[in-house]
Protein backbone atom coordinates (compact mmCIF):
# COMPACT_ATOMS: atom_id res chain seq x y z
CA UNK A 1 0.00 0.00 0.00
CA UNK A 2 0.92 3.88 -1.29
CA UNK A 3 1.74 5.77 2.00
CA UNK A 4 0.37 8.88 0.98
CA UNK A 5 3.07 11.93 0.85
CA UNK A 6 2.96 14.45 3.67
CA UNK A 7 3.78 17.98 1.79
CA UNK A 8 5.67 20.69 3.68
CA UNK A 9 2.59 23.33 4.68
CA UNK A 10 4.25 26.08 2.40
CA UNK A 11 4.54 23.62 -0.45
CA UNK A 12 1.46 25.38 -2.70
CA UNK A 13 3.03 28.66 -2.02
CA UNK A 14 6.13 27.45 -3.66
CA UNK A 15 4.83 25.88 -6.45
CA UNK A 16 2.28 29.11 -7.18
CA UNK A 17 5.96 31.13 -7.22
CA UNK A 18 7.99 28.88 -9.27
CA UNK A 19 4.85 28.55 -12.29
CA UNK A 20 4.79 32.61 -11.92
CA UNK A 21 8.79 32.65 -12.76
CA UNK A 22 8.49 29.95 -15.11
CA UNK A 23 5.79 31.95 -17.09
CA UNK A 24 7.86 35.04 -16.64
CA UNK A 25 10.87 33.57 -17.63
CA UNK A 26 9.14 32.32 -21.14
CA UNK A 27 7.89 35.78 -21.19
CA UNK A 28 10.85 37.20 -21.51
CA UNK A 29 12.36 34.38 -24.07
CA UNK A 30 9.84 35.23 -26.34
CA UNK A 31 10.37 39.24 -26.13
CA UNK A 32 13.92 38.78 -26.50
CA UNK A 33 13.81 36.38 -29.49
CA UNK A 34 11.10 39.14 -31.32
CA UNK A 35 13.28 41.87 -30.34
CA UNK A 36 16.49 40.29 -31.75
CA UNK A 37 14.23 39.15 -34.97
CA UNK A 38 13.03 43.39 -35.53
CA UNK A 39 16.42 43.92 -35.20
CA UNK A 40 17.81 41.95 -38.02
CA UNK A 41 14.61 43.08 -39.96
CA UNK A 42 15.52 46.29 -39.71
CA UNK A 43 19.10 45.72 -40.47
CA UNK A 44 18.44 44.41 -43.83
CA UNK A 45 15.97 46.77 -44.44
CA UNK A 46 18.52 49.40 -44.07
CA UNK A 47 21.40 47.33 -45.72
CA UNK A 48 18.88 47.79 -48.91
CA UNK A 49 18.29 51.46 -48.15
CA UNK A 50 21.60 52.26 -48.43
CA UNK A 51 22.09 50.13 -51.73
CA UNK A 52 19.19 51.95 -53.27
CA UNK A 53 20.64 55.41 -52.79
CA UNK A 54 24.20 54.36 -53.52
CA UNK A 55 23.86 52.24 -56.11
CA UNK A 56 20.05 52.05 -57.28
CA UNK A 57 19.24 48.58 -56.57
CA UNK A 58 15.91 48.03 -58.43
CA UNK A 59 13.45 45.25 -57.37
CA UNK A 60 14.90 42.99 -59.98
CA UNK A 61 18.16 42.88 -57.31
CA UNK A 62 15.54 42.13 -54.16
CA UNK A 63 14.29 39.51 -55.89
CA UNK A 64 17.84 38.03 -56.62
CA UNK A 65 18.49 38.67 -52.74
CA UNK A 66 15.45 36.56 -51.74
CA UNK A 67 16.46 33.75 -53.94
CA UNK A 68 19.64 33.87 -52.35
CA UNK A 69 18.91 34.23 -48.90
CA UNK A 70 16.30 31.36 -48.85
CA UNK A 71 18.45 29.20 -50.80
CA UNK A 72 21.07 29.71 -48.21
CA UNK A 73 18.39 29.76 -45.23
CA UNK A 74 15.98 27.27 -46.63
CA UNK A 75 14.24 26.50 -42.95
CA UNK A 76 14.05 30.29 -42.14
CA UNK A 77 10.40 32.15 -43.28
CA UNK A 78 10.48 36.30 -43.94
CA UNK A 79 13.19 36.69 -46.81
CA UNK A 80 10.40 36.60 -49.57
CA UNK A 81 10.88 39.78 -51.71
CA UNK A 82 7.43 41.16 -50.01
CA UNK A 83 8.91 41.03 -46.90
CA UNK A 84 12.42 41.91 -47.69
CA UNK A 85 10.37 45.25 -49.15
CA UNK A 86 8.72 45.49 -45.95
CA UNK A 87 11.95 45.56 -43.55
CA UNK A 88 13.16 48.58 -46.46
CA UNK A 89 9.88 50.21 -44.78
CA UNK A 90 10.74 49.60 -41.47
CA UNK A 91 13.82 51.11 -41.55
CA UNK A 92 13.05 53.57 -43.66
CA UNK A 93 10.48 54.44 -40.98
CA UNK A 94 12.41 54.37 -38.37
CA UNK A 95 15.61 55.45 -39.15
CA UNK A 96 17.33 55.99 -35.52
CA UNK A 97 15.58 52.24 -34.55
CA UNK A 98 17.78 51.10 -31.57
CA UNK A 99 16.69 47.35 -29.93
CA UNK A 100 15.07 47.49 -26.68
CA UNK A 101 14.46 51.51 -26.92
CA UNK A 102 11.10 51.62 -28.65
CA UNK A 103 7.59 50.35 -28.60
CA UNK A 104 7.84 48.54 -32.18
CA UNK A 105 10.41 45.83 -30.97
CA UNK A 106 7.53 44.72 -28.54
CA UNK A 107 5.23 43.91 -31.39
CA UNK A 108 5.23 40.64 -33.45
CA UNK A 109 6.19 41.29 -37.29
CA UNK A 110 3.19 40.74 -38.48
CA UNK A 111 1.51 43.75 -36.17
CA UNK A 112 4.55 46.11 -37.31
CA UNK A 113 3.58 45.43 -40.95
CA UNK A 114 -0.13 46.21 -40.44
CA UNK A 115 1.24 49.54 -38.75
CA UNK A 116 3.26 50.09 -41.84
CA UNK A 117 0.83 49.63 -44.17
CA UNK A 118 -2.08 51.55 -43.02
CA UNK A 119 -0.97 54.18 -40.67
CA UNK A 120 1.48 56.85 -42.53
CA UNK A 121 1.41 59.30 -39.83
CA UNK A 122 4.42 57.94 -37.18
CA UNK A 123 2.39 59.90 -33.75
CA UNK A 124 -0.66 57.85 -34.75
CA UNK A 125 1.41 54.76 -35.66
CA UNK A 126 3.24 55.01 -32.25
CA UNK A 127 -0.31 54.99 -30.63
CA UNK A 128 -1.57 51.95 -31.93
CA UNK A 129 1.48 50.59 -31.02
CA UNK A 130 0.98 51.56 -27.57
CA UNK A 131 -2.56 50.54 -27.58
CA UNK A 132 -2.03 47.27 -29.11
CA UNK A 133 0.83 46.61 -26.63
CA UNK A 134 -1.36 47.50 -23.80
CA UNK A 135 -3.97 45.58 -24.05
CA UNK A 136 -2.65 42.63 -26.25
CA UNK A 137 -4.71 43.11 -29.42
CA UNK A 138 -3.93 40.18 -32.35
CA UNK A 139 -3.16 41.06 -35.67
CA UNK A 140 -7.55 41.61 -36.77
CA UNK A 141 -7.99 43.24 -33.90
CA UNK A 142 -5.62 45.99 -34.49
CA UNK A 143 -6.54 46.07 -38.23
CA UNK A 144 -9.93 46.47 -36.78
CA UNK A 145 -9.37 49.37 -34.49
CA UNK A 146 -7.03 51.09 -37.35
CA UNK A 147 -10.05 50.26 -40.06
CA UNK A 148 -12.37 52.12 -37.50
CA UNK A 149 -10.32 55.17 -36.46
CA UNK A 150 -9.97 54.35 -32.87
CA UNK A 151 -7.61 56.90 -32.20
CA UNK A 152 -10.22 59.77 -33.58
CA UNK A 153 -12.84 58.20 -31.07
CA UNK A 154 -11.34 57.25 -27.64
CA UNK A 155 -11.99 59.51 -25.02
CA UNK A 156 -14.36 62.08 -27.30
CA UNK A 157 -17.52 61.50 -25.03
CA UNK A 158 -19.09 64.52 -23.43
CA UNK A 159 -19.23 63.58 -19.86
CA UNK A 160 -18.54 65.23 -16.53
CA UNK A 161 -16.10 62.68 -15.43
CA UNK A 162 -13.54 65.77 -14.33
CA UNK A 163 -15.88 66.65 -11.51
CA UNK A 164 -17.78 63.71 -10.55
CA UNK A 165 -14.43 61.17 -10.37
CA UNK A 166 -11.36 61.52 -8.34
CA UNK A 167 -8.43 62.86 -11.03
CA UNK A 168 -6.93 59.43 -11.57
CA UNK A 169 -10.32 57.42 -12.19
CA UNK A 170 -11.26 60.30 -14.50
CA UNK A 171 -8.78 60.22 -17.11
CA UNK A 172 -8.72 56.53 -17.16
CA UNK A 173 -12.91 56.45 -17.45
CA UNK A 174 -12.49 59.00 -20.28
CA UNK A 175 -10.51 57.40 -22.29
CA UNK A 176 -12.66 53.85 -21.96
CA UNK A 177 -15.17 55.91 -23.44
CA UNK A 178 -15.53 56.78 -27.11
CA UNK A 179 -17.60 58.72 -29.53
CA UNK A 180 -19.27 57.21 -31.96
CA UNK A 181 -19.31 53.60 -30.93
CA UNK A 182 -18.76 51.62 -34.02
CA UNK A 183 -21.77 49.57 -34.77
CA UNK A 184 -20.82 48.19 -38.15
CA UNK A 185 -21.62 44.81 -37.73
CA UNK A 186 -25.90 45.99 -37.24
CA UNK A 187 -27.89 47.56 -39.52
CA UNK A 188 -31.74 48.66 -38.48
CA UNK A 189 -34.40 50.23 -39.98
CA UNK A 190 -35.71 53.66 -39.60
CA UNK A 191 -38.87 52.60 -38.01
CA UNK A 192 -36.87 50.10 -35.08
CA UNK A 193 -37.24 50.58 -31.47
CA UNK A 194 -35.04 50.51 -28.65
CA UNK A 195 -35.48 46.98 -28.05
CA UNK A 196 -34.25 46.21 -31.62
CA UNK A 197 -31.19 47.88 -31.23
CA UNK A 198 -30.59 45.91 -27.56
CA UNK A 199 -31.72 42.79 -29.27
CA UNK A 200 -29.09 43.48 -32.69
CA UNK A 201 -26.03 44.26 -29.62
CA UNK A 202 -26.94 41.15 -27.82
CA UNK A 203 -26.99 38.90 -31.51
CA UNK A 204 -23.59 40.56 -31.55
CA UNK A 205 -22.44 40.34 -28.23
CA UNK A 206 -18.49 39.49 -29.21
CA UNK A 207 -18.40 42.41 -31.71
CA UNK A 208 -20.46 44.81 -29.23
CA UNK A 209 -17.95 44.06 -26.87
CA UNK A 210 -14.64 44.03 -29.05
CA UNK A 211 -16.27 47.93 -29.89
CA UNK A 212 -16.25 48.88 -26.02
CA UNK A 213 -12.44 47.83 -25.28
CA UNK A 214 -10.86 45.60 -22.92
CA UNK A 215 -12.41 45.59 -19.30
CA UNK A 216 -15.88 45.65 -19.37
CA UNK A 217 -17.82 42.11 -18.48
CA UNK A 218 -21.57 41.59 -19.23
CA UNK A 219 -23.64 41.39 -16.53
CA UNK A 220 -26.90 41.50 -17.81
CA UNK A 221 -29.47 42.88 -19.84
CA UNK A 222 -32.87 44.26 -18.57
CA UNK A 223 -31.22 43.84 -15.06
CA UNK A 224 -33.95 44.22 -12.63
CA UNK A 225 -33.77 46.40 -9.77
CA UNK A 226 -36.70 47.20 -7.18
CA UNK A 227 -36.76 50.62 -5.59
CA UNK A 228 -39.10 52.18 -3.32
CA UNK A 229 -41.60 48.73 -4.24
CA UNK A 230 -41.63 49.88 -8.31
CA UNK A 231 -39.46 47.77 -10.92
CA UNK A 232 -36.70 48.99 -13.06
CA UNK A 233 -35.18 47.82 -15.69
CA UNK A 234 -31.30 48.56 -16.96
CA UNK A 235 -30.76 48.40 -20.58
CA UNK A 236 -27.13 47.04 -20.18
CA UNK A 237 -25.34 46.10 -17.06
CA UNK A 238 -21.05 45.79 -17.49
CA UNK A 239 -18.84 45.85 -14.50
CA UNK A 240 -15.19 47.16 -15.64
CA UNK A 241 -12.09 44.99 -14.23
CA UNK A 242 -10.10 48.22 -14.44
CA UNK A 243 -12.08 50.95 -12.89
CA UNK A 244 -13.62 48.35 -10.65
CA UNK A 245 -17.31 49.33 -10.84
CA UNK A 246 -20.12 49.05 -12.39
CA UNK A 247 -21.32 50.51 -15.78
CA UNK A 248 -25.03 50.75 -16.90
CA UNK A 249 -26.10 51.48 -20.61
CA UNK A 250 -28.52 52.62 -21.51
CA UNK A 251 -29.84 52.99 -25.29
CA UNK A 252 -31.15 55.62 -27.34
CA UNK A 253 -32.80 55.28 -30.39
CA UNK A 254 -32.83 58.69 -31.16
CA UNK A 255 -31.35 61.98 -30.52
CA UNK A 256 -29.80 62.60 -27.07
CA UNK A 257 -32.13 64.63 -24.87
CA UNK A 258 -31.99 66.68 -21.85
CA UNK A 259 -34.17 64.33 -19.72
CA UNK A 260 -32.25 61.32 -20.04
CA UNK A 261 -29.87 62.15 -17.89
CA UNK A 262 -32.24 62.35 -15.12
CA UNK A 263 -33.35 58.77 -15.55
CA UNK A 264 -29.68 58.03 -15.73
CA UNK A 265 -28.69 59.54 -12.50
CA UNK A 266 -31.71 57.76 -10.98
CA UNK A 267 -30.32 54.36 -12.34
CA UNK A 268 -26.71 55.31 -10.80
CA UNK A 269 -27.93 56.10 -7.18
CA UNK A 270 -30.19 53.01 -7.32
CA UNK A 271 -27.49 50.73 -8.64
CA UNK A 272 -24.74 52.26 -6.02
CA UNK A 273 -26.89 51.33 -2.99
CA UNK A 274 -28.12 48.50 -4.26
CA UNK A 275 -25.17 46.22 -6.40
CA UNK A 276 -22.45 48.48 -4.64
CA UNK A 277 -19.71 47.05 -2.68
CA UNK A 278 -17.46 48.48 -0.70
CA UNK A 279 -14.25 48.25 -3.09
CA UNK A 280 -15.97 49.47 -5.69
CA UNK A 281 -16.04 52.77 -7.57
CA UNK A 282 -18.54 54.81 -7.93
CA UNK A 283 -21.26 53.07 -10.64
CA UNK A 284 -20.39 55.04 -14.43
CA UNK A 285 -23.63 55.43 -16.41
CA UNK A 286 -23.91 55.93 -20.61
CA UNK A 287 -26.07 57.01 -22.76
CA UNK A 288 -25.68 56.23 -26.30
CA UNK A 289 -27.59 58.10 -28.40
CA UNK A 290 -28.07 58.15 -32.31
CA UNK A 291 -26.75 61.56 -32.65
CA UNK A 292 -26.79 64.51 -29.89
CA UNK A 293 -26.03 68.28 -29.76
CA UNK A 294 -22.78 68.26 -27.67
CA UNK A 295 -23.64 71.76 -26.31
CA UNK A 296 -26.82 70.72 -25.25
CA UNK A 297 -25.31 67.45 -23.59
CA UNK A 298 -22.55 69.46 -21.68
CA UNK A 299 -25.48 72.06 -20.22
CA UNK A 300 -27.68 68.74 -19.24
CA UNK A 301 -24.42 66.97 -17.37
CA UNK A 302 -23.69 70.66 -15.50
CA UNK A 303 -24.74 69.76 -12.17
CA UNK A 304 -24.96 66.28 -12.03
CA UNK A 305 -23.02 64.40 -9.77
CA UNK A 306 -22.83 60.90 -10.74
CA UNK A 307 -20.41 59.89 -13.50
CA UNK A 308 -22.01 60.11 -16.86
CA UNK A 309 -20.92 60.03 -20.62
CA UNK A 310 -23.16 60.53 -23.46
CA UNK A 311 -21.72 58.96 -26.78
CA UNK A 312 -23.30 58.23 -30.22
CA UNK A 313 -23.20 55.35 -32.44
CA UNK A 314 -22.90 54.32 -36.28
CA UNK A 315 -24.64 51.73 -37.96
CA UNK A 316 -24.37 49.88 -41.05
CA UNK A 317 -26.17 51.17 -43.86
CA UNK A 318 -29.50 49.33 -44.15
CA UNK A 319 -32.37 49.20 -47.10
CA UNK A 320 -35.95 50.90 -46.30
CA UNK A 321 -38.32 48.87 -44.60
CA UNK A 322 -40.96 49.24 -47.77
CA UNK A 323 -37.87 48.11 -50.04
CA UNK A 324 -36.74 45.22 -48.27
CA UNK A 325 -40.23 43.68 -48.63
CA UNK A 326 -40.48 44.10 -51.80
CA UNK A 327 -37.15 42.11 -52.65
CA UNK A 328 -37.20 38.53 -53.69
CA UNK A 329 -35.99 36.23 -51.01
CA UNK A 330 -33.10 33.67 -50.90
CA UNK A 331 -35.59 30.55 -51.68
CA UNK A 332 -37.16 32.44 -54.63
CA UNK A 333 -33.57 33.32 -55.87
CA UNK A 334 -31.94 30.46 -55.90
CA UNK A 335 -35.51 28.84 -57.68
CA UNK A 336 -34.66 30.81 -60.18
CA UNK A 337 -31.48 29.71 -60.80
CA UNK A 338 -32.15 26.75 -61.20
CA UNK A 339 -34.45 27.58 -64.19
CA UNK A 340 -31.76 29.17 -65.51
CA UNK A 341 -29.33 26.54 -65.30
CA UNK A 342 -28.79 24.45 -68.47
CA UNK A 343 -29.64 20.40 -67.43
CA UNK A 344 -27.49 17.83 -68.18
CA UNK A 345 -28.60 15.57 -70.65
CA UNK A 346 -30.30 12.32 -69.92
């Protein structure tokens, strides 16, 4: 029979440490293998720079080059003439690069050529960068937020955030918030309600929240709370693993008008006493609108003192109601097709 092994008591303790330095340790393997890798990249990118100008290599000469080098490297990916044109970019985009001293060396390949091919401007290039970095966005994902002009949108919310948060809360809340949301992947109809736009978010729930950023968890929609013996209902219910606190949404519609913020407020001192604990922030309430009058949002969110943002939001284009109808359905379509489509003979 097994005797059973007695542990020490700080065994689990030990373990939990050396998996953390294992993990950092491969961490840092990886970062230092990528960083070494830009390096090179950007080596023979400049190696070709300074062939152009000297001696006007053409692309004929790349392409030799990436015969040669994968002839001579023939279990080593990257030197295809595409790419060997790509490190020319890098370096001719960076031209003081040193390893280790910028952001760029921290990103895979593949996220510094999306950079370099659709962001010319090197402040807005260094951003995404940053952003991607930050929060540990793939290679779609940053396409995605480039396609969508993130950096035009984040923080451009009209809230009162500067008053109603303590300074450090406020400049991180602000810049979670954006303006418009990017609804691209939900198209409605002139004539739908409220509930069709929840309803489209919620059939879209990984997109919706890919568009809202990294932090926010869904709680619930329609979250019920009682107050006072009377039901309420909450549109949206997130709680942010950054800020540490709740966030209610609620949906317009419409254009943004005074009143709402009223209701909101009301939601926000409900939901503070009631889901509330005693580590968390203050609750953050938004209201995203179709479109809204950013002077008449600031004068509404003068005075309030719960934290509030009011944001709009773009849809995909959609077809008329009294046009859609009138188009011939996917059945009837491919029916017709098949009339169309000579038969084989017998």
């Amino acid at each position: 029979m097994t005797i059973p092994l007695q542990l020490p008591e700080d065994y689990a303790t030990l373990l939990g440490e050396l998996k953390q330095q294992i993990r950092q340790a491969q961490t840092r393997a990886v970062l230092a293998v990528n960083r070494e890798l830009m390096a090179l990249y950007w080596r023979i990118g400049q190696s070709i720079l300074d062939r152009q100008a000297q001696q006007g290599w053409g692309a004929k000469v790349i392409d030799q080059l990436s015969r040669d080098l994968r002839a001579e490297f023939p279990d080593l990916k990257g030197f295809s003439p595409t790419n060997l044109k790509y490190m020319r970019s890098f370096a001719q985009a960076y031209p003081d690069f040193q390893s280790g001293q910028q952001l760029v060396d921290q990103l895979p390949w593949g996220h510094l050529v999306t950079l370099l091919n659709t962001v010319k401007d090197p402040v807005q290039r260094e951003w995404y960068a940053r952003s991607a970095i930050q929060h540990g966005w793939s290679r779609s994902v940053l396409q995605h937020q480039i396609d969508s002009r993130l950096i035009d949108r984040q923080g451009q919310a009209s809230t009162n955030f500067d008053r109603a948060l303590p300074t450090a809360q406020s400049e991180l809340a602000q810049q979670l918030l954006k303006d418009p949301y990017n609804f691209d992947f939900l198209s409605l109809h002139a004539q739908a309600l409220e509930r069709d736009l929840e309803k489209g978010l919620l059939d879209h729930l990984r997109d919706f929240m890919l568009e809202l950023g990294v932090g926010f968890a869904f709680v619930g929609n329609q979250y019920h709370l009682e107050v006072g013996g009377e039901d309420f209902y909450l549109d949206l219910l997130f709680y942010h693993l950054k800020l540490r606190c709740y966030v209610i949404v609620e949906l317009k519609i419409g254009e943004f008008r005074p009143e709402y913020v009223g209701k909101m407020n009301f939601y926000l001192s409900a939901a503070d006493d009631l889901l509330r604990h005693e580590q968390d922030a203050p609750s953050i309430g938004l209201l995203l609108c179709r479109t809204q009058n950013k002077v008449i949002a600031e004068y509404a969110l003068r005075g309030v003192d719960k934290p509030l943002g009011v944001s709009t939001y773009q849809l995909a284009e959609s077809l008329p109601a009294e046009l859609e109808g009138s188009l011939p359905s996917i059945e009837a379509l491919e029916q017709e097709l098949a009339t169309l489509t000579p038969q084989e003979d017998a």
